[in-house]
C-alpha atoms as a PDB file:
ATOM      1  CA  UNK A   1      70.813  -0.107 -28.400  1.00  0.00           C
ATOM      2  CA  UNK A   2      74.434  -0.035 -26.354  1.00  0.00           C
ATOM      3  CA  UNK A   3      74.378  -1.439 -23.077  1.00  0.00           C
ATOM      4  CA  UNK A   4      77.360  -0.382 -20.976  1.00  0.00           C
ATOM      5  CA  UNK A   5      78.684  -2.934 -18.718  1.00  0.00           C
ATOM      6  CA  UNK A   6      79.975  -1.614 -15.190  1.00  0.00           C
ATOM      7  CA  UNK A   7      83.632  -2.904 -14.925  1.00  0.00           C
ATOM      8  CA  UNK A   8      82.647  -2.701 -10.914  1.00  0.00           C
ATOM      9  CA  UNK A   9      80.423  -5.725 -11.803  1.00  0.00           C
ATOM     10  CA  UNK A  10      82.136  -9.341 -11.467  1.00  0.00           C
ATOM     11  CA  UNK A  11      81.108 -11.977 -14.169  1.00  0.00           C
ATOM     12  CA  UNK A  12      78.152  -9.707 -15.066  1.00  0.00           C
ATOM     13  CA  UNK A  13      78.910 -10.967 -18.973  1.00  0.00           C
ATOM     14  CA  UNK A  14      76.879  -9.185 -22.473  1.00  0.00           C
ATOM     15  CA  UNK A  15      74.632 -11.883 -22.119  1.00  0.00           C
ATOM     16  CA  UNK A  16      73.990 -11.987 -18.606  1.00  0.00           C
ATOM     17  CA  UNK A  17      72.889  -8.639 -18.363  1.00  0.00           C
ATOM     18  CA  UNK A  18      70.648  -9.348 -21.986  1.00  0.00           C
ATOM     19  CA  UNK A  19      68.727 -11.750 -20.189  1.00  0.00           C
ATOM     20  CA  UNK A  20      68.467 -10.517 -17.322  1.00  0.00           C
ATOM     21  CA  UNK A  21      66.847  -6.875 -19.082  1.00  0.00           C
ATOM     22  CA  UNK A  22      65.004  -9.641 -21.327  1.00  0.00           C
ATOM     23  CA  UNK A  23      63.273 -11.142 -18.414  1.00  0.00           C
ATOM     24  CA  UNK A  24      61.964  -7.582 -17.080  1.00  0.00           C
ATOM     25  CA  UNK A  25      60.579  -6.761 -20.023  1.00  0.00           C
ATOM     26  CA  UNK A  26      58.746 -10.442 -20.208  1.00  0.00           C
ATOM     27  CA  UNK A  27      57.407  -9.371 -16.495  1.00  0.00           C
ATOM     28  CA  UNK A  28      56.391  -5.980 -17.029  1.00  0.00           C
ATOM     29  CA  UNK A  29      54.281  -7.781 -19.860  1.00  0.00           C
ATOM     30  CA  UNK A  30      52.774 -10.279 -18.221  1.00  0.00           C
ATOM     31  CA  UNK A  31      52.136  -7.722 -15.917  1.00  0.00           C
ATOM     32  CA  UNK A  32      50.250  -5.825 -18.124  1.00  0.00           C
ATOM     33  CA  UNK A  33      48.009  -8.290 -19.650  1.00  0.00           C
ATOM     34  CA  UNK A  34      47.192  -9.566 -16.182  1.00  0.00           C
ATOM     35  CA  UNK A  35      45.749  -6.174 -15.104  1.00  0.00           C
ATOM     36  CA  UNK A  36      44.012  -5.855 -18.466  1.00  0.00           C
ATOM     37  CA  UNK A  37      42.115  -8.641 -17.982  1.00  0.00           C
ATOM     38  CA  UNK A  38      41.382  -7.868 -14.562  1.00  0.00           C
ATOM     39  CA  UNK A  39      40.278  -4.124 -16.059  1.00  0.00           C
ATOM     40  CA  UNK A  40      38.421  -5.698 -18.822  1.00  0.00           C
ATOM     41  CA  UNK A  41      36.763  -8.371 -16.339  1.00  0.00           C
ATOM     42  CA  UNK A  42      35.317  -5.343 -13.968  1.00  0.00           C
ATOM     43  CA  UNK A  43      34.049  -3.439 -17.065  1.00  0.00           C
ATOM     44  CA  UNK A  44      31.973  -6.683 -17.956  1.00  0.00           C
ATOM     45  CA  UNK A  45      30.796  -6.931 -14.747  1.00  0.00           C
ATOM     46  CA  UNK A  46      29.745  -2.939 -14.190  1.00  0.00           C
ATOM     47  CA  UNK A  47      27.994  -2.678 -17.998  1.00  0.00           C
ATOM     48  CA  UNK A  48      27.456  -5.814 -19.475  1.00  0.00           C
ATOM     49  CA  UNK A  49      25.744  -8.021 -16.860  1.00  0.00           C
ATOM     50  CA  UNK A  50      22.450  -6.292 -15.550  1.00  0.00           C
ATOM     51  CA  UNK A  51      20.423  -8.558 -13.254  1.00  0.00           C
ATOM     52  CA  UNK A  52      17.188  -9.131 -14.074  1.00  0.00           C
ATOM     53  CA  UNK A  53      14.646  -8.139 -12.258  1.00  0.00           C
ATOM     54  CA  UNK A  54      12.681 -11.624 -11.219  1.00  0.00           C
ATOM     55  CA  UNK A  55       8.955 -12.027 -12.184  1.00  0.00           C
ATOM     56  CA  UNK A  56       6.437 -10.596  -9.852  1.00  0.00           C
ATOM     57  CA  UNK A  57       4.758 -12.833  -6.810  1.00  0.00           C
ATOM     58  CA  UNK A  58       1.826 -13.220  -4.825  1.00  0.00           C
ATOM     59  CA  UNK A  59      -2.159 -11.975  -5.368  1.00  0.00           C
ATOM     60  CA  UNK A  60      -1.234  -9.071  -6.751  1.00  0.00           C
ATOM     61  CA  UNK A  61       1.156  -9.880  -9.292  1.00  0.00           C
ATOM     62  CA  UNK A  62      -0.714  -8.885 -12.650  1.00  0.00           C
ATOM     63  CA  UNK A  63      -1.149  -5.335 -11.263  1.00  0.00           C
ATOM     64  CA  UNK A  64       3.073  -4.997 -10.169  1.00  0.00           C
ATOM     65  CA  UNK A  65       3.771  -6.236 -14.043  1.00  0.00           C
ATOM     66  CA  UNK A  66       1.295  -3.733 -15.009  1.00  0.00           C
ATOM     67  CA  UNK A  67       3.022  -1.179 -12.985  1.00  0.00           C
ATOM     68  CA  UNK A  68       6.534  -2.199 -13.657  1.00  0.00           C
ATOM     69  CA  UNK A  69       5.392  -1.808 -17.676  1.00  0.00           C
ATOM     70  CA  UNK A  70       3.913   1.405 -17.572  1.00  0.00           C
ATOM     71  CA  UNK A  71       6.176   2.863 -15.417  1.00  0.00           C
ATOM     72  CA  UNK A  72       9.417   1.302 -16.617  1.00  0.00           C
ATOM     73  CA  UNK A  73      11.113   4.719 -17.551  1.00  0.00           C
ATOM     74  CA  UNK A  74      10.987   5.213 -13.685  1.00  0.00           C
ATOM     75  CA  UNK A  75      13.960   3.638 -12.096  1.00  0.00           C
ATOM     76  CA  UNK A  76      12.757   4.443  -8.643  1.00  0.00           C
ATOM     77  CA  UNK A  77       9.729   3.073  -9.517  1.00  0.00           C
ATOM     78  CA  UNK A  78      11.543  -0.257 -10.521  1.00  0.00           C
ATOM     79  CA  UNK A  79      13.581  -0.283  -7.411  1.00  0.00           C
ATOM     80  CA  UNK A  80      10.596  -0.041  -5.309  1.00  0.00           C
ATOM     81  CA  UNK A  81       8.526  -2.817  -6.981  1.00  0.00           C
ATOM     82  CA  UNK A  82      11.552  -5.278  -7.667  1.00  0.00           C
ATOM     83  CA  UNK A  83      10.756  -7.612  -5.039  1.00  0.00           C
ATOM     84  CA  UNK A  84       6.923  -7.217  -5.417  1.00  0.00           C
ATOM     85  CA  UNK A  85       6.338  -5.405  -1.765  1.00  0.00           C
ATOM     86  CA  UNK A  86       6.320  -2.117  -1.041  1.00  0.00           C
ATOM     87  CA  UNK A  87       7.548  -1.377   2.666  1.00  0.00           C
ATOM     88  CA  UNK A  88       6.852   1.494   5.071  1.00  0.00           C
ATOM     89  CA  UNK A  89      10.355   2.778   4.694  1.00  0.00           C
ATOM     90  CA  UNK A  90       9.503   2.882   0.870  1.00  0.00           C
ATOM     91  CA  UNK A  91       6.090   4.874   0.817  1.00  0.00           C
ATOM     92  CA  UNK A  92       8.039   7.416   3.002  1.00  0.00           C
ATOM     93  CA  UNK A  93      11.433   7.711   0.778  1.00  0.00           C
ATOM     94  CA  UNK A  94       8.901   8.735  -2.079  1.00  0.00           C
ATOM     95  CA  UNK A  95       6.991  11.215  -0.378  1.00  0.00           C
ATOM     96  CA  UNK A  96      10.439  12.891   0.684  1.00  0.00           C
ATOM     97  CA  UNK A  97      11.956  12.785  -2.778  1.00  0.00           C
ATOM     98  CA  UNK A  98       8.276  14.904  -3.620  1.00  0.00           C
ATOM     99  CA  UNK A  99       8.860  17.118  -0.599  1.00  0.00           C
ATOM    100  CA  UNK A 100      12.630  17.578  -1.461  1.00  0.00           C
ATOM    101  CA  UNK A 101      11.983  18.151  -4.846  1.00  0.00           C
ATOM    102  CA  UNK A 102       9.132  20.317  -4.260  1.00  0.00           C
ATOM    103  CA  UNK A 103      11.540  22.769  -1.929  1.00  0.00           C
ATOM    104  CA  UNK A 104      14.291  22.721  -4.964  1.00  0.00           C
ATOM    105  CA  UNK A 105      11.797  24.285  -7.253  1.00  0.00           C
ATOM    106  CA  UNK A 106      10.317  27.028  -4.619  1.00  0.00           C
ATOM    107  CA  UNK A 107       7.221  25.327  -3.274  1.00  0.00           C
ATOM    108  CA  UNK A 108       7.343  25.615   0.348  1.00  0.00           C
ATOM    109  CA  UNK A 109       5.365  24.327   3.046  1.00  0.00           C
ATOM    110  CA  UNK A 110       4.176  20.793   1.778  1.00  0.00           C
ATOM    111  CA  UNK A 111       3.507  17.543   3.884  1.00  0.00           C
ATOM    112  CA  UNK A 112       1.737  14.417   3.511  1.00  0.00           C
ATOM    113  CA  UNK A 113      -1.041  13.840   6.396  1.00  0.00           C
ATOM    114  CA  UNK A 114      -1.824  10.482   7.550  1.00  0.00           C
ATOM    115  CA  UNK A 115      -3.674   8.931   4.836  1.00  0.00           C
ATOM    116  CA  UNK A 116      -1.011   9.737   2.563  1.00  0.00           C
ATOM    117  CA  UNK A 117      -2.526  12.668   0.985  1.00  0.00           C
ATOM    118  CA  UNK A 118      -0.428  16.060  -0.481  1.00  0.00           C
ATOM    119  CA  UNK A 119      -1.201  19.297   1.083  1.00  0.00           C
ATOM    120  CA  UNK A 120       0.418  22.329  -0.350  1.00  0.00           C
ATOM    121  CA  UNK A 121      -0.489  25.381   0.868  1.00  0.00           C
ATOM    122  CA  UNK A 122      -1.048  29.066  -0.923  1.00  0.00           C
ATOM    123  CA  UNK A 123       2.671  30.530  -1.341  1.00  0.00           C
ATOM    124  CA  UNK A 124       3.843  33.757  -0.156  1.00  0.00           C
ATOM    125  CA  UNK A 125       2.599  36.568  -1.090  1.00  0.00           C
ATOM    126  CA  UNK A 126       6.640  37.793  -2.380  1.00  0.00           C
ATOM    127  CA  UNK A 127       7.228  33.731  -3.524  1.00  0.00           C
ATOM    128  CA  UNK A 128       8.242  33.624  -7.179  1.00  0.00           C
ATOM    129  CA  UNK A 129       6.015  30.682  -8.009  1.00  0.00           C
ATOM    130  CA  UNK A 130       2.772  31.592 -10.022  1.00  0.00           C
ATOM    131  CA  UNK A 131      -0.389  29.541  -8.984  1.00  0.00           C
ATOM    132  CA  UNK A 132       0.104  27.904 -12.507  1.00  0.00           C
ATOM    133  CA  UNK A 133       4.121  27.343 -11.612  1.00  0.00           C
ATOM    134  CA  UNK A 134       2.840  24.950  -8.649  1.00  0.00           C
ATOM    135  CA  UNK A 135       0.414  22.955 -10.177  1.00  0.00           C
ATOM    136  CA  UNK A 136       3.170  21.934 -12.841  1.00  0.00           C
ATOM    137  CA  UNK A 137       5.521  21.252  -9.925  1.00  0.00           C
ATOM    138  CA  UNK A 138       3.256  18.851  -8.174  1.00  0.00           C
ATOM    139  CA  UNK A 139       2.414  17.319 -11.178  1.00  0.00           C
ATOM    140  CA  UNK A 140       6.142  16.782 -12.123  1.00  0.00           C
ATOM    141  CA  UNK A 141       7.578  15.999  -8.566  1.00  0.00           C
ATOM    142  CA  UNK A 142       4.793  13.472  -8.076  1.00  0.00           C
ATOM    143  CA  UNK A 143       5.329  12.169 -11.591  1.00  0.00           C
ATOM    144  CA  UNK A 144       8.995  11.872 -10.856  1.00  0.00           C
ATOM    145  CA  UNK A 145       8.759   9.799  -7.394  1.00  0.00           C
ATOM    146  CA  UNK A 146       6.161   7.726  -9.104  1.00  0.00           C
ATOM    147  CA  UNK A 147       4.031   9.143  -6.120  1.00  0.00           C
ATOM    148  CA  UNK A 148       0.532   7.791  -8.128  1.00  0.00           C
ATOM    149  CA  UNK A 149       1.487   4.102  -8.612  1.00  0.00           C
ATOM    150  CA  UNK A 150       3.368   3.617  -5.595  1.00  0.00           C
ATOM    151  CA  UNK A 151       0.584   5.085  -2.996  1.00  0.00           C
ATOM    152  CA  UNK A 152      -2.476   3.144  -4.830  1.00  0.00           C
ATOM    153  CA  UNK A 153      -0.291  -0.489  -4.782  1.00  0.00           C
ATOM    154  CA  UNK A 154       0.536  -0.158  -0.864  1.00  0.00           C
ATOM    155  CA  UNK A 155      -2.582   1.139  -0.135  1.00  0.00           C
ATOM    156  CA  UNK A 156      -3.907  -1.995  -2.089  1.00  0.00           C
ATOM    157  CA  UNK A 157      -1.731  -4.404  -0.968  1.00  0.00           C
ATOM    158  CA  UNK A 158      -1.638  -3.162   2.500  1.00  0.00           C
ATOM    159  CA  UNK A 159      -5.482  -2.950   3.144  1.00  0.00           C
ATOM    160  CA  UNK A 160      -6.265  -5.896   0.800  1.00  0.00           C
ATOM    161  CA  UNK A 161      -3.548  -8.290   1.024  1.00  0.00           C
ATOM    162  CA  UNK A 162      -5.228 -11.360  -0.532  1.00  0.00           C
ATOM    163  CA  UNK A 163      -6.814  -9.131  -3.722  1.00  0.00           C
ATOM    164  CA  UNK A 164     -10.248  -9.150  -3.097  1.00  0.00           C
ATOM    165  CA  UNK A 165     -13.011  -7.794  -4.719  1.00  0.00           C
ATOM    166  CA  UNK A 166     -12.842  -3.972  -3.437  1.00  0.00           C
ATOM    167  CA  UNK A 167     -16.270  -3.712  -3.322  1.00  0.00           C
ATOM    168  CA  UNK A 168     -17.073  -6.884  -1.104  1.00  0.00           C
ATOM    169  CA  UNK A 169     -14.366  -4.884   1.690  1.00  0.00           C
ATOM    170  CA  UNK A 170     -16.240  -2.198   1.932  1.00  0.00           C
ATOM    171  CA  UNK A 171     -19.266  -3.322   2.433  1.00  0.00           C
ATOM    172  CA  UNK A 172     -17.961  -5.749   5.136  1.00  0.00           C
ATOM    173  CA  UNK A 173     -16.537  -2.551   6.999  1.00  0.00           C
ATOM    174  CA  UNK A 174     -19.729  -0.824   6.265  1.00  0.00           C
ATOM    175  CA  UNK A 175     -21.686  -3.269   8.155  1.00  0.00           C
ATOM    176  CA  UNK A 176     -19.091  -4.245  10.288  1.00  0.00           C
ATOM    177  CA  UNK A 177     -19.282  -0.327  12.188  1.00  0.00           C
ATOM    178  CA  UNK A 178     -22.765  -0.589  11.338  1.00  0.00           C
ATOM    179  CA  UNK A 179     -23.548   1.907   9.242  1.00  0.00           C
ATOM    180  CA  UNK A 180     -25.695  -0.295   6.942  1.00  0.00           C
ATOM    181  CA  UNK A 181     -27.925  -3.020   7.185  1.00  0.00           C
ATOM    182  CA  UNK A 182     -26.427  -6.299   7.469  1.00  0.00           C
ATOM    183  CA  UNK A 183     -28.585  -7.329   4.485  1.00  0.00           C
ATOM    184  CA  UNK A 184     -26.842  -5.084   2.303  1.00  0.00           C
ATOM    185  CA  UNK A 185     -24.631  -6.692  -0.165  1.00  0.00           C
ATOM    186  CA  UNK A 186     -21.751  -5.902  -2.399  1.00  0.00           C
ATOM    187  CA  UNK A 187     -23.499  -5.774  -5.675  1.00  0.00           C
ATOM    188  CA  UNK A 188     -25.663  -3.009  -4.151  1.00  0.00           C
ATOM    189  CA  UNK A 189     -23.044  -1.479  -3.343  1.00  0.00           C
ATOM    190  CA  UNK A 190     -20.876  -1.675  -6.454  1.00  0.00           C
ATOM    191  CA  UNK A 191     -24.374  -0.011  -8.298  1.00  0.00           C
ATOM    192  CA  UNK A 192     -24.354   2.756  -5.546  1.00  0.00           C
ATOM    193  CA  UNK A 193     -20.134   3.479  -6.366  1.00  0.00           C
ATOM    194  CA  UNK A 194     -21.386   3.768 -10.853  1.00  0.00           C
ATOM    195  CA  UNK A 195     -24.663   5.754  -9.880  1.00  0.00           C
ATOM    196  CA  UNK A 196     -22.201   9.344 -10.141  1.00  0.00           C
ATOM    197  CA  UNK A 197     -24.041  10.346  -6.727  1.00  0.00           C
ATOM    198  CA  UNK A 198     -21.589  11.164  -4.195  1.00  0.00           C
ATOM    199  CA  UNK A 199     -21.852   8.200  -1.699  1.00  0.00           C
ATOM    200  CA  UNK A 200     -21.957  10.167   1.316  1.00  0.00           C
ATOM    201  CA  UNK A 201     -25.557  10.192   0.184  1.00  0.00           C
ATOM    202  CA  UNK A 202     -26.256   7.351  -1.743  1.00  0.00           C
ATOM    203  CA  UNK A 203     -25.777   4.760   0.717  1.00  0.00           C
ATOM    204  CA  UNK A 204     -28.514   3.347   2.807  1.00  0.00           C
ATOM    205  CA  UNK A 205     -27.059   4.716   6.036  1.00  0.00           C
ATOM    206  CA  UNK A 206     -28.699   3.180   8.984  1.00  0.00           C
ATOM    207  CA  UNK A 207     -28.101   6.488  10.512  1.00  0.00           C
ATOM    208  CA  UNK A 208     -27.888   9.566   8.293  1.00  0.00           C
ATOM    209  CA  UNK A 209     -25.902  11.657  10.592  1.00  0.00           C
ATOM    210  CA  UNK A 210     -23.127   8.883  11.476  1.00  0.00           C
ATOM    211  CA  UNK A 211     -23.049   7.316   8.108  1.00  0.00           C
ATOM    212  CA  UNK A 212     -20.620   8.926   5.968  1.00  0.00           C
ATOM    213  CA  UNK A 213     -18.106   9.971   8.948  1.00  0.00           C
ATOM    214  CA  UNK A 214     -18.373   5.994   9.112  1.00  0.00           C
ATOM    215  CA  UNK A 215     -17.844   5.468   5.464  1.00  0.00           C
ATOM    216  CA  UNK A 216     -14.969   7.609   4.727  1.00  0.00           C
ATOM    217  CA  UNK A 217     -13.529   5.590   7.640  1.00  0.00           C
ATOM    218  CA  UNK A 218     -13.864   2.704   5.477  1.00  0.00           C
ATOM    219  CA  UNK A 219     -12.840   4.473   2.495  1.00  0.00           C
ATOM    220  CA  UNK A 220      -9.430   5.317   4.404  1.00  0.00           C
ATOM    221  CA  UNK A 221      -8.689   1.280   5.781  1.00  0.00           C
ATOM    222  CA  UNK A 222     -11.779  -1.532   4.811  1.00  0.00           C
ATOM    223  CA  UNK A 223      -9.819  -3.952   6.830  1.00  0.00           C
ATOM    224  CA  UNK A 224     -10.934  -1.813   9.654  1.00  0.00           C
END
């Protein structure tokens, strides 16, 4: 390599102007390996250090792990049940990503009514989606917004915070609105629920005509 030295430039010597190009090329190195590090640092930190997800809390523990196992191909699912709660603002982001996914694949008209429950109504007459067509895209929108775990845990958790037996609630809120006697106990009640009768008429109803419009009442909230 010939470097020309400017005669315009006073006591700028061979080896002045050598070290000086030396010391710019030791610069742009260091340089270099300081924003490869950096680089390789943020890499580490986007791929290679996941967080992990701390162990579930509280009475109903067990059934999150369950949940978090079985549905751990689900990463909305995970999100959701990461810090073992499941808030209002929650429940109603998955029922939208069912709704929005619902009107990507031609299903209009859904909703969710107040107990949480899907209604989707017959499509249009000219719609393109078969009966058949919108059964599989309930099935695949709920399946997708892990709409089945996430509405039975906050429904759990929400109406029986402390994880008790299921069948002593609602036979509290049965006798509670009085719709049985207050003799009536949980084990009869449990027998009554693996009879296969429809308990709108199994139950003792203290008053046949007010007694199931009381007990689906209970079915919707015990607590109340």
């Amino acid at each position: 390599v010939i470097l020309e030295v400017s005669t315009h430039c006073r006591g700028c010597s061979r080896e002045n102007i050598m070290g000086a190009h030396n010391r710019e090329i030791a610069h742009s190195i260091r340089s270099r390996v300081v924003m490869c590090a950096a680089a390789l640092a943020l890499a580490a930190t986007a791929c290679g250090c996941q967080q992990t997800t701390p162990a579930a809390e509280g009475p109903w523990a067990a059934d999150i792990e369950q949940a978090r196992s079985e549905w751990a191909s689900n990463e909305f699912v995970q999100s959701v049940l990461a810090d073992s709660a499941i808030s209002e603002a929650e429940l109603q982001d998955m029922r939208q990503r069912v709704l929005s996914c619902l009107t990507d694949k031609g299903v209009t008209g859904a909703s969710f009514g107040p107990s949480g429950e899907l209604s989707v109504p017959d499509q249009p007459v000219v719609s393109s989606v078969s009966e058949e067509q919108q059964e599989e895209f309930v099935h695949t929108c709920s399946i997708d917004a892990g709409q089945p775990i996430i509405e039975a845990l906050e429904f759990d958790m929400r109406v029986n915070p402390d994880h008790r037996d299921i069948n002593e609630l609602f036979t509290q809120c049965l006798i509670r609105n009085k719709a049985v006697e207050a003799s009536f106990t949980a084990q009869e009640f449990a027998r009554a629920r693996e009879s296969g009768t429809p308990l709108d008429s199994a139950l003792p109803f203290i008053d046949p005509s007010q007694g199931p419009d009381i007990w689906h009442r209970c079915l919707s909230d015990p607590s109340k």
